[in-house]
PDB file of N, CA and C in Angstrom:
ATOM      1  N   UNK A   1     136.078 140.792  32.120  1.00  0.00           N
ATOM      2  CA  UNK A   1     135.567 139.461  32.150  1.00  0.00           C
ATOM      3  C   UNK A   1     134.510 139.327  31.079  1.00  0.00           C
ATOM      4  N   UNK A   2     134.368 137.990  30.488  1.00  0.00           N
ATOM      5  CA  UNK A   2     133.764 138.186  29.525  1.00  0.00           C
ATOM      6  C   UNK A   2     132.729 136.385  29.967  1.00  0.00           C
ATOM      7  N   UNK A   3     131.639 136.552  30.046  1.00  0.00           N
ATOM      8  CA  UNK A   3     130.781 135.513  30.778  1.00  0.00           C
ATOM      9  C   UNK A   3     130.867 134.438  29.890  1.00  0.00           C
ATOM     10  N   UNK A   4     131.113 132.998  29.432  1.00  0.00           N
ATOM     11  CA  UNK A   4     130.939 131.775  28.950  1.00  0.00           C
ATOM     12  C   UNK A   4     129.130 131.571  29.015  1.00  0.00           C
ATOM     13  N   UNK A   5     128.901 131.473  30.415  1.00  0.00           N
ATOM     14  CA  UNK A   5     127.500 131.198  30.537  1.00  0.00           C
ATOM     15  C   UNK A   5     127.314 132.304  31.931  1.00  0.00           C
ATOM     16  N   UNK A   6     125.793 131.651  31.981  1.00  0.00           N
ATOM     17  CA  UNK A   6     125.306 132.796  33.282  1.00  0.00           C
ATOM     18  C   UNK A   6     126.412 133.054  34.279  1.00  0.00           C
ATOM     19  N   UNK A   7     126.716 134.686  34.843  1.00  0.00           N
ATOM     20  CA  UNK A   7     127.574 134.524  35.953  1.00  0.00           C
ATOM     21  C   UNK A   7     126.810 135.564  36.677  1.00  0.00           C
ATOM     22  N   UNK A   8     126.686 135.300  37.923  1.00  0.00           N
ATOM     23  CA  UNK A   8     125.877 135.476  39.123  1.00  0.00           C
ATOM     24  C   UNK A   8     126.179 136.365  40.443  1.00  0.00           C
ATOM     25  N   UNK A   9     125.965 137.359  40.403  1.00  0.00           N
ATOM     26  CA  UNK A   9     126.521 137.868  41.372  1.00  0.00           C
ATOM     27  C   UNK A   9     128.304 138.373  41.417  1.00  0.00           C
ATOM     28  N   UNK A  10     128.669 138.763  40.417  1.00  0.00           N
ATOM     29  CA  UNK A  10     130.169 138.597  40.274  1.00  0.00           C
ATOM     30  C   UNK A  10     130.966 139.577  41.282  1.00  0.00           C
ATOM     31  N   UNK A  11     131.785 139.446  42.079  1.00  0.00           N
ATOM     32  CA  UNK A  11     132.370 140.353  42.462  1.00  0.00           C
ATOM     33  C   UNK A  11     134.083 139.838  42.577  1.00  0.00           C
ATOM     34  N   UNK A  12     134.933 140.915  43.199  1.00  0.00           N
ATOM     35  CA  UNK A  12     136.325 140.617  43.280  1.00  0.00           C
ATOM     36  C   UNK A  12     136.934 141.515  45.113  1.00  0.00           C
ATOM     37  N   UNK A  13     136.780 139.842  45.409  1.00  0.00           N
ATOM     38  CA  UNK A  13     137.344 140.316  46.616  1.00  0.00           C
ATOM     39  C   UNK A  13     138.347 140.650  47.431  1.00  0.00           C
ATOM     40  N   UNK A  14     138.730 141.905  46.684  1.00  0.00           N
ATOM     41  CA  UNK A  14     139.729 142.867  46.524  1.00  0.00           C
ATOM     42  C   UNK A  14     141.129 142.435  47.659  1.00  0.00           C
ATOM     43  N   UNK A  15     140.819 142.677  49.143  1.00  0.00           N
ATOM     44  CA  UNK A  15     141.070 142.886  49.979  1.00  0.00           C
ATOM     45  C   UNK A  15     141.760 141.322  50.919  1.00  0.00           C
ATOM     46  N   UNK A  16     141.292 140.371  49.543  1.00  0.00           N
ATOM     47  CA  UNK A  16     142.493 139.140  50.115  1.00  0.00           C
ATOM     48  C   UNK A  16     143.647 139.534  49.441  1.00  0.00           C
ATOM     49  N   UNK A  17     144.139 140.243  48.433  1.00  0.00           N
ATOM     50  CA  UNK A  17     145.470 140.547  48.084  1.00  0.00           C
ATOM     51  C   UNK A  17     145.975 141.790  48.229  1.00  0.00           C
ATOM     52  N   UNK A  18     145.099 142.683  48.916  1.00  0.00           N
ATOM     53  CA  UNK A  18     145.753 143.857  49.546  1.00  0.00           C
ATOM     54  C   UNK A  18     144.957 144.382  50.447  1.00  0.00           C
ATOM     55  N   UNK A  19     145.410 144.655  51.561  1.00  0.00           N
ATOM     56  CA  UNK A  19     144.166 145.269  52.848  1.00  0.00           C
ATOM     57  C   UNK A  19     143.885 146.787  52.095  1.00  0.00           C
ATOM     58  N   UNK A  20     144.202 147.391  51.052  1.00  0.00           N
ATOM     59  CA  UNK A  20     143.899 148.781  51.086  1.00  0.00           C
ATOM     60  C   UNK A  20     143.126 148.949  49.208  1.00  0.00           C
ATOM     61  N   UNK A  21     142.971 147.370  48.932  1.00  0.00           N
ATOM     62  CA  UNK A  21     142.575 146.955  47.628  1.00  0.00           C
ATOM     63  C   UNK A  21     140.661 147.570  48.078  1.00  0.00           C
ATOM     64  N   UNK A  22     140.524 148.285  47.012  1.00  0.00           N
ATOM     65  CA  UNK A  22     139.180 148.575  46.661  1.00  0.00           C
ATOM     66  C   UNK A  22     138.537 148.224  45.029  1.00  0.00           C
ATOM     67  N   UNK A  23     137.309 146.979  44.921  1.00  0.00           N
ATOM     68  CA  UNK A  23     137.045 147.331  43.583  1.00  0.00           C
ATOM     69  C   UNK A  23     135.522 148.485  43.455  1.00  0.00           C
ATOM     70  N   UNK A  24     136.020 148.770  42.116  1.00  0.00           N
ATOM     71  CA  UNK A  24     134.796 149.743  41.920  1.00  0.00           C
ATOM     72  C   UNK A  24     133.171 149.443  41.669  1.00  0.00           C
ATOM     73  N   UNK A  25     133.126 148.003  41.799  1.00  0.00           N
ATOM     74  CA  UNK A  25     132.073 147.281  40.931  1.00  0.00           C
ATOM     75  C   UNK A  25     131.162 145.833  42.214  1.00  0.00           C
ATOM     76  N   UNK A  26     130.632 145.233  42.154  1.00  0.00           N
ATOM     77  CA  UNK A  26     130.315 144.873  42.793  1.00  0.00           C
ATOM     78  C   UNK A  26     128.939 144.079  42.522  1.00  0.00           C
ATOM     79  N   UNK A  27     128.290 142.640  42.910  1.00  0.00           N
ATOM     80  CA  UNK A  27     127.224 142.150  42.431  1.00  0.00           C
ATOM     81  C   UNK A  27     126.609 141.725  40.887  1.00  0.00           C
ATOM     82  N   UNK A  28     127.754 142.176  39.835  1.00  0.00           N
ATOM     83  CA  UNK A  28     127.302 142.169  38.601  1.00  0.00           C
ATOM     84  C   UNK A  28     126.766 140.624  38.182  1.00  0.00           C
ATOM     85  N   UNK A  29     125.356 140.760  37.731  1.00  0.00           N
ATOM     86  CA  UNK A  29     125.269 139.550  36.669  1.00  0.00           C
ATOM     87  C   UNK A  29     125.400 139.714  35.273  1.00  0.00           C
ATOM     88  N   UNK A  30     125.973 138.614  35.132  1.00  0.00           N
ATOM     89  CA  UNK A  30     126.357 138.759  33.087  1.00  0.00           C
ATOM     90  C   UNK A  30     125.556 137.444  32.644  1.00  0.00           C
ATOM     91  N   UNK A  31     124.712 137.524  31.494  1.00  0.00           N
ATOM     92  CA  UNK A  31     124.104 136.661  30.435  1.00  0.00           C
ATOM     93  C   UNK A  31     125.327 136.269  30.083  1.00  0.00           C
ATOM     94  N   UNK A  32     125.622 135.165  29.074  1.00  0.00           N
ATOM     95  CA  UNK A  32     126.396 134.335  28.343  1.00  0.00           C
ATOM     96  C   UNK A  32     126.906 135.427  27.453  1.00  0.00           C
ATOM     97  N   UNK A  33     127.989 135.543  26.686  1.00  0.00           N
ATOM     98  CA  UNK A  33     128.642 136.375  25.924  1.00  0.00           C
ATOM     99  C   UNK A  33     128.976 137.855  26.252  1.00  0.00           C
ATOM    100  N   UNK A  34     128.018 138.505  27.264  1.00  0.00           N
ATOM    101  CA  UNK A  34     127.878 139.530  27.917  1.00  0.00           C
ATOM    102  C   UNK A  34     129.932 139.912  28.342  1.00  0.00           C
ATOM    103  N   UNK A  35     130.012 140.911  28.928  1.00  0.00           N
ATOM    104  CA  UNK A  35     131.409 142.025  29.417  1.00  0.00           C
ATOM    105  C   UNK A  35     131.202 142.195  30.165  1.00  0.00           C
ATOM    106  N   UNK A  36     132.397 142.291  30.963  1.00  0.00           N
ATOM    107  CA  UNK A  36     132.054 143.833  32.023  1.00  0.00           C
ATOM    108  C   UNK A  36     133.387 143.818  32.877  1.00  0.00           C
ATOM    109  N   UNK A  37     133.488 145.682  33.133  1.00  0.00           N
ATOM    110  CA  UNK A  37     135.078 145.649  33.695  1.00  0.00           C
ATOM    111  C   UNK A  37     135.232 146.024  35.321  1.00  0.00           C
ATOM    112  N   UNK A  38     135.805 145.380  35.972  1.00  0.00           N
ATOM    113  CA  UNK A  38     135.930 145.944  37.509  1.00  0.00           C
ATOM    114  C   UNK A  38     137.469 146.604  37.710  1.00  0.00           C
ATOM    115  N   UNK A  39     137.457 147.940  38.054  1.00  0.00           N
ATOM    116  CA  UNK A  39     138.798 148.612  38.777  1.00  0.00           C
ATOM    117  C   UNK A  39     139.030 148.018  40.000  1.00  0.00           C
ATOM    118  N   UNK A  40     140.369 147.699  40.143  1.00  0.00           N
ATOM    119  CA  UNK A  40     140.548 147.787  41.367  1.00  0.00           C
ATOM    120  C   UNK A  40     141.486 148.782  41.780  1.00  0.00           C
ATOM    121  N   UNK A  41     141.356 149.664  42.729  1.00  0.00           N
ATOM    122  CA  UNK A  41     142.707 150.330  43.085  1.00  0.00           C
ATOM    123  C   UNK A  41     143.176 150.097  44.311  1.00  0.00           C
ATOM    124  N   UNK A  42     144.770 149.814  44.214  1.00  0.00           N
ATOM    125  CA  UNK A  42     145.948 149.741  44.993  1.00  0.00           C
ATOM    126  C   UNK A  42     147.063 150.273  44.991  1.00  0.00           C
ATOM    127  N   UNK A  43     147.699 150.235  46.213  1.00  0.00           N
ATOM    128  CA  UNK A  43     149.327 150.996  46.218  1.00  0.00           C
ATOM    129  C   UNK A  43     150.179 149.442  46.098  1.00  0.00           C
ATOM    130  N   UNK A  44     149.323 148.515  46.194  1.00  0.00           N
ATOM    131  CA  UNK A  44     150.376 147.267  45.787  1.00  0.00           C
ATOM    132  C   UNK A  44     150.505 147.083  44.471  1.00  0.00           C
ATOM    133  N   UNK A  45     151.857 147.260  44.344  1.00  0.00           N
ATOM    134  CA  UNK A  45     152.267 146.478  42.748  1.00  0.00           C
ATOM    135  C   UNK A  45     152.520 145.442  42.588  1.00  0.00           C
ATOM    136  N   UNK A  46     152.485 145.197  41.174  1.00  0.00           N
ATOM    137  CA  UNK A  46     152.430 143.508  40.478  1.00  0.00           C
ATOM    138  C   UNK A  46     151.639 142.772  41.232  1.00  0.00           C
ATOM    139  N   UNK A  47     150.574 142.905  41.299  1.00  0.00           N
ATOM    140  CA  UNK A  47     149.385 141.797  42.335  1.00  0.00           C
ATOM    141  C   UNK A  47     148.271 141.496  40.583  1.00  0.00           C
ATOM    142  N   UNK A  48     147.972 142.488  40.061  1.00  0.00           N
ATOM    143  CA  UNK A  48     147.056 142.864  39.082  1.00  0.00           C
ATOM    144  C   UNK A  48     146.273 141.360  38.729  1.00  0.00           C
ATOM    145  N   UNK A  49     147.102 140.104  38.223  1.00  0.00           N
ATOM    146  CA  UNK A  49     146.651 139.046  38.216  1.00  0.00           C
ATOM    147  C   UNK A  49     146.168 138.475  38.954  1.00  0.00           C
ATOM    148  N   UNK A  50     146.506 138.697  40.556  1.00  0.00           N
ATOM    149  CA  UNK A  50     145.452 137.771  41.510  1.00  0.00           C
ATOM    150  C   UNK A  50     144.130 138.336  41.604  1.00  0.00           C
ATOM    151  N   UNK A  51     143.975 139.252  41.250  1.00  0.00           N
ATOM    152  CA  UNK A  51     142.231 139.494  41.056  1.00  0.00           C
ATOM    153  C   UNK A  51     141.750 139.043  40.357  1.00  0.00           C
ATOM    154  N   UNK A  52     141.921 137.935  39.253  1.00  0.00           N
ATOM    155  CA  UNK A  52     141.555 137.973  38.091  1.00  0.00           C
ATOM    156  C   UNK A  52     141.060 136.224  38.461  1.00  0.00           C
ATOM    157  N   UNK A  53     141.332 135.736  39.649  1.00  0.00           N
ATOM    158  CA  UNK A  53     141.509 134.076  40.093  1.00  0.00           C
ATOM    159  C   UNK A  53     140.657 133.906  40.864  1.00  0.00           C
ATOM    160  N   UNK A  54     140.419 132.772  41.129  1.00  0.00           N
ATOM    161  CA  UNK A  54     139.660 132.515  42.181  1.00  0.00           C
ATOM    162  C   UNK A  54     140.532 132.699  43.972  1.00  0.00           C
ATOM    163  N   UNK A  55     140.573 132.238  44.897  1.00  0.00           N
ATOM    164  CA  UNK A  55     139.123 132.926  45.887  1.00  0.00           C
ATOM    165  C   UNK A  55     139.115 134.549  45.553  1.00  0.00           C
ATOM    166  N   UNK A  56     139.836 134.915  44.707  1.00  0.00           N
ATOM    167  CA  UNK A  56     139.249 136.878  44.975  1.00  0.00           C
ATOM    168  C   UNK A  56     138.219 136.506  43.885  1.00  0.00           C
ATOM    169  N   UNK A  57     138.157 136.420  42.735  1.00  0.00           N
ATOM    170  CA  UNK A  57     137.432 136.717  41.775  1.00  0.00           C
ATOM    171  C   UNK A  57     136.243 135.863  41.601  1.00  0.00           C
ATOM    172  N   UNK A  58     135.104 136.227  42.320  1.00  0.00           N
ATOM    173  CA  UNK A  58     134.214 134.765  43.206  1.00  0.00           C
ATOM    174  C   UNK A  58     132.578 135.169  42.716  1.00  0.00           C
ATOM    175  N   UNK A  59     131.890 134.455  42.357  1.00  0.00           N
ATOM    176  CA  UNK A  59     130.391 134.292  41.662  1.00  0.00           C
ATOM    177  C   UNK A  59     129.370 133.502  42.863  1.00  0.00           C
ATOM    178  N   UNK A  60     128.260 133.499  42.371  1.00  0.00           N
ATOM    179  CA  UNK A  60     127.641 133.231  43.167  1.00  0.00           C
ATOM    180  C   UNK A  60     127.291 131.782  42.556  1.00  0.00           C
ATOM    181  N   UNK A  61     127.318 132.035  41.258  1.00  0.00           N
ATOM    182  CA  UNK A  61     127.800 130.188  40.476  1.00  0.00           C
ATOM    183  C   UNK A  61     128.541 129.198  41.506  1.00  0.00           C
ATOM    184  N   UNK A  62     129.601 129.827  42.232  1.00  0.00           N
ATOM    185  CA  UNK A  62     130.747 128.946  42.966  1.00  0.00           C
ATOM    186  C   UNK A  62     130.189 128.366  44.102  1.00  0.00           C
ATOM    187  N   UNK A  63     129.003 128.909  45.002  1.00  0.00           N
ATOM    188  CA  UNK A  63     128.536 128.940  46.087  1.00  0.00           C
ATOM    189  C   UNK A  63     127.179 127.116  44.841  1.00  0.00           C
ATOM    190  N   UNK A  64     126.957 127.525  44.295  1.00  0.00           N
ATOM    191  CA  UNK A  64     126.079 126.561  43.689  1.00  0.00           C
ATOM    192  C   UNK A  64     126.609 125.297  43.493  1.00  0.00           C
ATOM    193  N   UNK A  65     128.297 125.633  42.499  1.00  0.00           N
ATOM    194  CA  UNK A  65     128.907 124.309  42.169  1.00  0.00           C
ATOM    195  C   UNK A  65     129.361 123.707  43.658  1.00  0.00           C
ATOM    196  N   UNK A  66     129.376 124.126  44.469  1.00  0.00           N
ATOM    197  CA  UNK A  66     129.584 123.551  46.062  1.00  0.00           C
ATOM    198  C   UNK A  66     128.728 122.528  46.321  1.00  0.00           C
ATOM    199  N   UNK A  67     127.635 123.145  46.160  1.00  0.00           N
ATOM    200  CA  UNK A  67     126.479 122.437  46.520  1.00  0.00           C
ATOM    201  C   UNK A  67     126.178 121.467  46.180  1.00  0.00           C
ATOM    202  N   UNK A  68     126.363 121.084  44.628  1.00  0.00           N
ATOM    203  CA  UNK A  68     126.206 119.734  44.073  1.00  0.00           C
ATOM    204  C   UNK A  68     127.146 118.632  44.031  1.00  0.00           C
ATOM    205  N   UNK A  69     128.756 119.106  44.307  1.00  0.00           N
ATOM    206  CA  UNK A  69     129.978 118.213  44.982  1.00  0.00           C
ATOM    207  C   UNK A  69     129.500 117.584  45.874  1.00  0.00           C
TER     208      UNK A  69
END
């Protein structure tokens, strides 16, 4: 993932697309332009893209843009 602007708390919540989904990473904040990579490991195949979406792939930004809807 590579941050646009502030991202807050980043995590990937593994375990809506596989009960045995673990990521390695957890809480990251990224500055604007900032990286950063999360593993996930599974025995499920071809899922790889739904981590990458929203509701797994969830900020604490999202909990904010709620707020002002």
């Amino acid at each position: 993932m590579t941050a646009r602007s502030l991202v807050k708390d980043l995590t990937v919540l593994a375990d809506r697309v596989a009960a045995d989904a673990v990521a390695d990473d957890a809480l990251i904040t990224l500055p604007a332009g900032a990286s950063w990579s999360i593993n996930v490991h599974t025995a499920e195949r071809g899922v790889g893209e739904a981590f990458r979406v929203a509701p797994v792939l969830r900020t604490a930004n999202d909990l904010s843009a709620l707020a002002r809807a």
